[in-house]
Protein backbone atom coordinates (compact mmCIF):
# COMPACT_ATOMS: atom_id res chain seq x y z
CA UNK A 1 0.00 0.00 0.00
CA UNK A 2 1.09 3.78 -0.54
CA UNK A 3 1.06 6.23 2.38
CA UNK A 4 -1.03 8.64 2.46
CA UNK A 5 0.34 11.72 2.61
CA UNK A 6 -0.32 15.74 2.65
CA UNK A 7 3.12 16.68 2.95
CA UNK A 8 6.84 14.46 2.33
CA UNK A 9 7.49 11.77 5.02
CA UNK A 10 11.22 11.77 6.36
CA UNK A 11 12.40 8.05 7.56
CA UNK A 12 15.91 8.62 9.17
CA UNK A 13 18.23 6.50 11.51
CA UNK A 14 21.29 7.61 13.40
CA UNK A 15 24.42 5.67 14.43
CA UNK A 16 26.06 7.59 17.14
CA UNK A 17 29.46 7.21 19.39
CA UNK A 18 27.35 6.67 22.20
CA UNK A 19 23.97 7.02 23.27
CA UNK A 20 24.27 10.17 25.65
CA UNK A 21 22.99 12.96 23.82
CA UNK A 22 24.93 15.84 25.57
CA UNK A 23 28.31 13.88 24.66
CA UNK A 24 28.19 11.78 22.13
CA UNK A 25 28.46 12.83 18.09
CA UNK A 26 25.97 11.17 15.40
CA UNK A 27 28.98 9.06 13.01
CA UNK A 28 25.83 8.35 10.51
CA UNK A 29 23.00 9.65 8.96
CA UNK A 30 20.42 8.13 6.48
CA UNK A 31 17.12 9.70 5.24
CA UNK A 32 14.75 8.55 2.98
CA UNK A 33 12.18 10.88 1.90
CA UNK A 34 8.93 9.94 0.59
CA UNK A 35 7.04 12.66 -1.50
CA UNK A 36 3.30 12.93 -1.50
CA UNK A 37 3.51 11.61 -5.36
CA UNK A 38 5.23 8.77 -3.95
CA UNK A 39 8.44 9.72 -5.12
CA UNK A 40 11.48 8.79 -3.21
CA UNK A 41 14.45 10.51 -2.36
CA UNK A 42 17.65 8.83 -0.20
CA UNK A 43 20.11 10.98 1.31
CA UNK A 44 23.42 9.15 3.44
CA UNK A 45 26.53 10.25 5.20
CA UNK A 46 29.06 8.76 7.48
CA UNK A 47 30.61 11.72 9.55
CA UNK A 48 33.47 12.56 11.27
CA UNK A 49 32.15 12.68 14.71
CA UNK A 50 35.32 14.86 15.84
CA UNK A 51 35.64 12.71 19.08
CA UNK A 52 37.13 8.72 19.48
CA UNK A 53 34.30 6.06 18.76
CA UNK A 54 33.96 3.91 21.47
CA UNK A 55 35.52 0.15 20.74
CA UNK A 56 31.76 -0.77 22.27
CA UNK A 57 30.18 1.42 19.89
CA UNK A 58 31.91 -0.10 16.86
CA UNK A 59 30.89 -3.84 17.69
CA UNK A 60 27.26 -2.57 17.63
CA UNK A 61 27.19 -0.79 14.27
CA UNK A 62 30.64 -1.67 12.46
CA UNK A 63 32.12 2.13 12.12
CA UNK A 64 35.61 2.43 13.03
CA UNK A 65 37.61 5.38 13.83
CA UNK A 66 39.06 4.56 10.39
CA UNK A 67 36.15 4.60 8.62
CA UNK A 68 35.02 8.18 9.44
CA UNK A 69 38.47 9.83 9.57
CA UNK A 70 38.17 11.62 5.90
CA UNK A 71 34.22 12.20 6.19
CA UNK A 72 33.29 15.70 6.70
CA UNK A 73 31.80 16.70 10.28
CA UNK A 74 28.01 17.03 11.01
CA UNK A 75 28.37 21.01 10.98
CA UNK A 76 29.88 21.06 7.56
CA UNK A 77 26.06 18.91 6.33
CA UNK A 78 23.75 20.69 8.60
CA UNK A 79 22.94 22.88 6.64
CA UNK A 80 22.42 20.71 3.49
CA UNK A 81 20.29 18.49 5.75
CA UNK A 82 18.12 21.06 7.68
CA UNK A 83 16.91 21.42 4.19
CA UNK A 84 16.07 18.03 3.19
CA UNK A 85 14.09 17.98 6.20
CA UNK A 86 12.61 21.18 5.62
CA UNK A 87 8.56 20.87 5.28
CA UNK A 88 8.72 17.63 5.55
CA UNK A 89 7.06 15.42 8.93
CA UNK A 90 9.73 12.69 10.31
CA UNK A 91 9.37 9.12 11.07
CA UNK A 92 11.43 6.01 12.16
CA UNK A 93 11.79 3.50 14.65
CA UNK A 94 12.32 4.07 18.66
CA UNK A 95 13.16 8.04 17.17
CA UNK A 96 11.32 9.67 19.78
CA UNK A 97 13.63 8.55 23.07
CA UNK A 98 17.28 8.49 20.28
CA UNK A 99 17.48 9.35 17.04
CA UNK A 100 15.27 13.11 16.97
CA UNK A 101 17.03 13.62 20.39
CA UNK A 102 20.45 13.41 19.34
CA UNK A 103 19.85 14.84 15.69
CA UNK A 104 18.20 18.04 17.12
CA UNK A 105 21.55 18.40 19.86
CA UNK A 106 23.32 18.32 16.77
CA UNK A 107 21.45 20.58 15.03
CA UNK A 108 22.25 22.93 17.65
CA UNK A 109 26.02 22.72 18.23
CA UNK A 110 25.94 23.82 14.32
CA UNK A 111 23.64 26.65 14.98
CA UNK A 112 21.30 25.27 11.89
CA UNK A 113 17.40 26.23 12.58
CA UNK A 114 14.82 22.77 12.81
CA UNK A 115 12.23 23.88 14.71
CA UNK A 116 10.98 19.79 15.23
CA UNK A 117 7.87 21.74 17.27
CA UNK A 118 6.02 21.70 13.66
CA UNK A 119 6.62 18.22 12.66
CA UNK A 120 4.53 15.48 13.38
CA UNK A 121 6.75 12.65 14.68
CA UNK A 122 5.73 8.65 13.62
CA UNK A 123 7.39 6.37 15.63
CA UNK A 124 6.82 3.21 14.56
CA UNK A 125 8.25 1.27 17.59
CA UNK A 126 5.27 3.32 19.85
CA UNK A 127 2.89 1.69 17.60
CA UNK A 128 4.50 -2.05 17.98
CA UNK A 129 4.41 -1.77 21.53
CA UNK A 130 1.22 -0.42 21.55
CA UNK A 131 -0.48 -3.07 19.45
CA UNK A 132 1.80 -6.06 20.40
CA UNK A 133 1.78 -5.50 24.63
CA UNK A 134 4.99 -6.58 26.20
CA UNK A 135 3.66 -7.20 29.47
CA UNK A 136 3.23 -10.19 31.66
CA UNK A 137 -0.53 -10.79 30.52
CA UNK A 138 0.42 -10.71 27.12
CA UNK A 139 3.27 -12.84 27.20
CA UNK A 140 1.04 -15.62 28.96
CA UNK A 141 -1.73 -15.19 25.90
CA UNK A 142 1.54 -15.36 23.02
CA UNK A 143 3.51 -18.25 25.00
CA UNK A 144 0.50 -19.91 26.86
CA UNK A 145 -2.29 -19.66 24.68
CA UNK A 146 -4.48 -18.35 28.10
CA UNK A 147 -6.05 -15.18 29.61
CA UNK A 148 -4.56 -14.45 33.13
CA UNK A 149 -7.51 -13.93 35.53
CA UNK A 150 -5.85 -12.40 37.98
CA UNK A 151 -2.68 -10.18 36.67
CA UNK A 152 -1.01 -8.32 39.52
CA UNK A 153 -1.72 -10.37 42.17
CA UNK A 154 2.01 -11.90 42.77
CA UNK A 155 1.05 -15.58 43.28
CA UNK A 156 -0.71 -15.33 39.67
CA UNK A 157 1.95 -13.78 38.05
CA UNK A 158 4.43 -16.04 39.35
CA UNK A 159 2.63 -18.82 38.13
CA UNK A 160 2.32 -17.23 34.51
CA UNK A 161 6.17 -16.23 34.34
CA UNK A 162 7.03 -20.37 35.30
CA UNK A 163 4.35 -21.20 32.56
CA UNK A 164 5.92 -18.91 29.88
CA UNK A 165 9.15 -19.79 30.51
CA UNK A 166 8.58 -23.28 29.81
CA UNK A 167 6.38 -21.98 26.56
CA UNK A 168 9.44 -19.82 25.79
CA UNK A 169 12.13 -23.19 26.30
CA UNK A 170 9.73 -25.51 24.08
CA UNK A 171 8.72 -22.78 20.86
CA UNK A 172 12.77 -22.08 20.83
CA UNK A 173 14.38 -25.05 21.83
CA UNK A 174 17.87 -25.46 19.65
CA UNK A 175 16.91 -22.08 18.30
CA UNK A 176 20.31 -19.32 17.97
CA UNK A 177 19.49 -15.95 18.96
CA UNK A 178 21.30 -12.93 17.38
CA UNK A 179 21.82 -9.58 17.97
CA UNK A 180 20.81 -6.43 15.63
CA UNK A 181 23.88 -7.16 13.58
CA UNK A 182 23.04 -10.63 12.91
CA UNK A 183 25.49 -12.36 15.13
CA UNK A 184 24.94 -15.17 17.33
CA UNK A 185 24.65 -14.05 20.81
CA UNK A 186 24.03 -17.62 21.86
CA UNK A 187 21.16 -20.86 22.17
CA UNK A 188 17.75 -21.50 23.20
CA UNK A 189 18.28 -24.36 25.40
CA UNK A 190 16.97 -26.13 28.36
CA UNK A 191 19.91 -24.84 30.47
CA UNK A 192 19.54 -22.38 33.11
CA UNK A 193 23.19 -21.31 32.23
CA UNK A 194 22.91 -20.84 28.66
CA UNK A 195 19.51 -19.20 29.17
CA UNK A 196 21.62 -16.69 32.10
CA UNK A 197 24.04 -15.72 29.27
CA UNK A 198 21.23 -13.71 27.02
CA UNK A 199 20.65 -11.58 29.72
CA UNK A 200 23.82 -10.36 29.80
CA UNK A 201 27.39 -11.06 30.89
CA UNK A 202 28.36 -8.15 30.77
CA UNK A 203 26.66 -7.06 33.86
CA UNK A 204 28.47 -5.98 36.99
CA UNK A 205 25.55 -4.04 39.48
CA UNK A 206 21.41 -4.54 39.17
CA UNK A 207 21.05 -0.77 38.31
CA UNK A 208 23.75 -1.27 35.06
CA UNK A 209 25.71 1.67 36.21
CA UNK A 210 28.82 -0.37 35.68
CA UNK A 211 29.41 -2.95 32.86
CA UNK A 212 32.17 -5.27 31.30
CA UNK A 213 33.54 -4.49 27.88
CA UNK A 214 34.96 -6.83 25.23
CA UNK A 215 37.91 -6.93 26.99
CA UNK A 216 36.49 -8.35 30.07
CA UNK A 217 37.51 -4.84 32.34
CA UNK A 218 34.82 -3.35 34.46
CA UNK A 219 33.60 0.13 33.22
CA UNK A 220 31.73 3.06 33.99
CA UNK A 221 28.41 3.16 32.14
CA UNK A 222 26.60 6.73 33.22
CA UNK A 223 28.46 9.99 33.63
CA UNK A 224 31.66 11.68 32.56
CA UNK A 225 33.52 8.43 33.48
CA UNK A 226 31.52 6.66 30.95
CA UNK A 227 33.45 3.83 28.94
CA UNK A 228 36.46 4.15 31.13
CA UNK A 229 37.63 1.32 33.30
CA UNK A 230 36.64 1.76 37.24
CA UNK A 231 40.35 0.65 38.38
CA UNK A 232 41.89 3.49 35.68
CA UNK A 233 39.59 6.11 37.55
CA UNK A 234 40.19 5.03 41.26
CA UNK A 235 43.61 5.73 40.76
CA UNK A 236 43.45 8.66 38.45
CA UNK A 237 40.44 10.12 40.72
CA UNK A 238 39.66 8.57 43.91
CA UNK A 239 37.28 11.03 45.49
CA UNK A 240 34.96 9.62 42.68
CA UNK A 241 34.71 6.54 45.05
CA UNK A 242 33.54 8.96 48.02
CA UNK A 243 31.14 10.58 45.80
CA UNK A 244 29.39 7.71 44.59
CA UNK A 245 29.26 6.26 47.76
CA UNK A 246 27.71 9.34 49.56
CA UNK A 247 25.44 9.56 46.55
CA UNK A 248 22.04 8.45 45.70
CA UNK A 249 23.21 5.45 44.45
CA UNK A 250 21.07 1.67 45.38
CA UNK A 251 22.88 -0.53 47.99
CA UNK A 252 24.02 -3.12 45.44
CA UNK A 253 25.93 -0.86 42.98
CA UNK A 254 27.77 0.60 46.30
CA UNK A 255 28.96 -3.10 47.27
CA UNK A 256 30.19 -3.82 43.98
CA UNK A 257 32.32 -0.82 44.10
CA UNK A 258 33.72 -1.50 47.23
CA UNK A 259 34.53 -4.62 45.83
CA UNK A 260 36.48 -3.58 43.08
CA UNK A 261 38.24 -0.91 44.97
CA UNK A 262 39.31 -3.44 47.83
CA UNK A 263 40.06 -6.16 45.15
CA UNK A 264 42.39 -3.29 43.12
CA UNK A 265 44.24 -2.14 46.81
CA UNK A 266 45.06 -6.01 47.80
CA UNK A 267 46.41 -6.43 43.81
CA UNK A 268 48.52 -3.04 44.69
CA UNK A 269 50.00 -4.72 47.77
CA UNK A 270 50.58 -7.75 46.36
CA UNK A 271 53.36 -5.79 43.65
């Protein structure tokens, strides 16, 4: 079917260093443009994002520092961009909490005008989680074939969460799961440890402020610190230490820190 349109339709995605908007540079930019005739226009850029790209960042979307190092910046294509945009309503998937975010901070470190005020905004991803529910209930009715009677009420949702599991083991069972890249992040199998592994082993503390990189090393993953190793800052900065541990910070992510502080002083002693 065609789209039905008064005005042109703007698809874009961003690949970025990072995902913190104040910091982090957009490395990539593609736009397709569909015209109320049903034309369609495609517009696509790597950039020089003027700062290092994360190795993380790189394993998720294949740019390399290399890659980007002769491509002009996003200030030298505002311009040019602002007015393929120009009239034009935008659309895209999960753009609403990334992509229009980060694309309008960069519109404004360039001092281009896009006033996104007067643009309707189509996320696509609001509308699959708003017709296909990610909740409990709705798990039970995909997995389980059956309507929970009693959602919220902790012994019923327990109960559904055992059931769909063991939905979720059969449906998949032998099944390889990969990640937005297409690579095999590991097996649908009757095994509580291979099952443990897609959540994550890269996890250090419940609330995610700290995570392992490909390297194995424990890093920062919030704040100015971001992306750097914990042991690299304790030495560089320890009054970090003291501030996260007077801070509003849960219990959990406070114990982990004072493990890897105490585990990094006993390694000093040892040399």
């Amino acid at each position: 079917m065609n789209l039905n349109l008064k005005i042109p339709l703007c698809f874009f995605d961003i690949e970025a260093t990072g995902v913190n908007v104040a910091n982090d540079r957009i490395i990539e930019i593609a736009v397709i443009k569909v015209l109320p005739n049903g034309e369609i226009q495609h517009k696509t850029n790597l950039l020089n994002p003027t700062i290092p790209i994360p190795a993380e960042s790189t394993m998720i979307h294949g740019i390399s520092n290399e890659d980007v190092k002769d491509k002009p910046t996003f200030k030298e294509v505002a311009r040019d961009y602002a007015r393929f945009f120009e009239g034009a309503d935008l659309a895209g998937f999960n753009i609403l909490k990334f992509d229009v975010p980060m694309l309008v901070e960069e519109f404004l470190r360039a001092d281009v005008e896009f006033d996104y005020s007067r643009k309707k905004i189509i996320d696509s991803q609001k509308i699959f989680h708003l017709m296909e529910k990610r909740t409990l209930s709705a798990a039970y009715k995909f997995y389980c074939q059956k309507e929970m009677d009693n959602a919220h009420s902790a012994e019923s949702d327990t109960q559904a969460s055992m059931e769909v599991l063991l939905s979720q083991i059969e449906k998949y069972d032998g099944r390889e799961v990969t990640d937005g890249l297409n690579r095999k992040v590991g097996m649908i199998k009757n095994d509580m440890e291979t099952l443990a592994k897609l959540v994550g082993d890269d996890m250090v503390d419940l609330a995610g402020r700290m995570v392992r990189n490909n390297k194995g090393e424990v890093i920062f993953n919030f704040g100015k610190h971001k992306s750097k190793t914990v042991e690299k800052i304790f030495k560089e900065e320890p009054a970090y230490y003291d501030w996260m541990m007077n801070g509003d910070f849960p219990l959990d992510t406070k114990r982990k820190l004072t493990e890897i502080k105490l585990a990094g002083l006993k390694t000093a002693m040892k040399k």
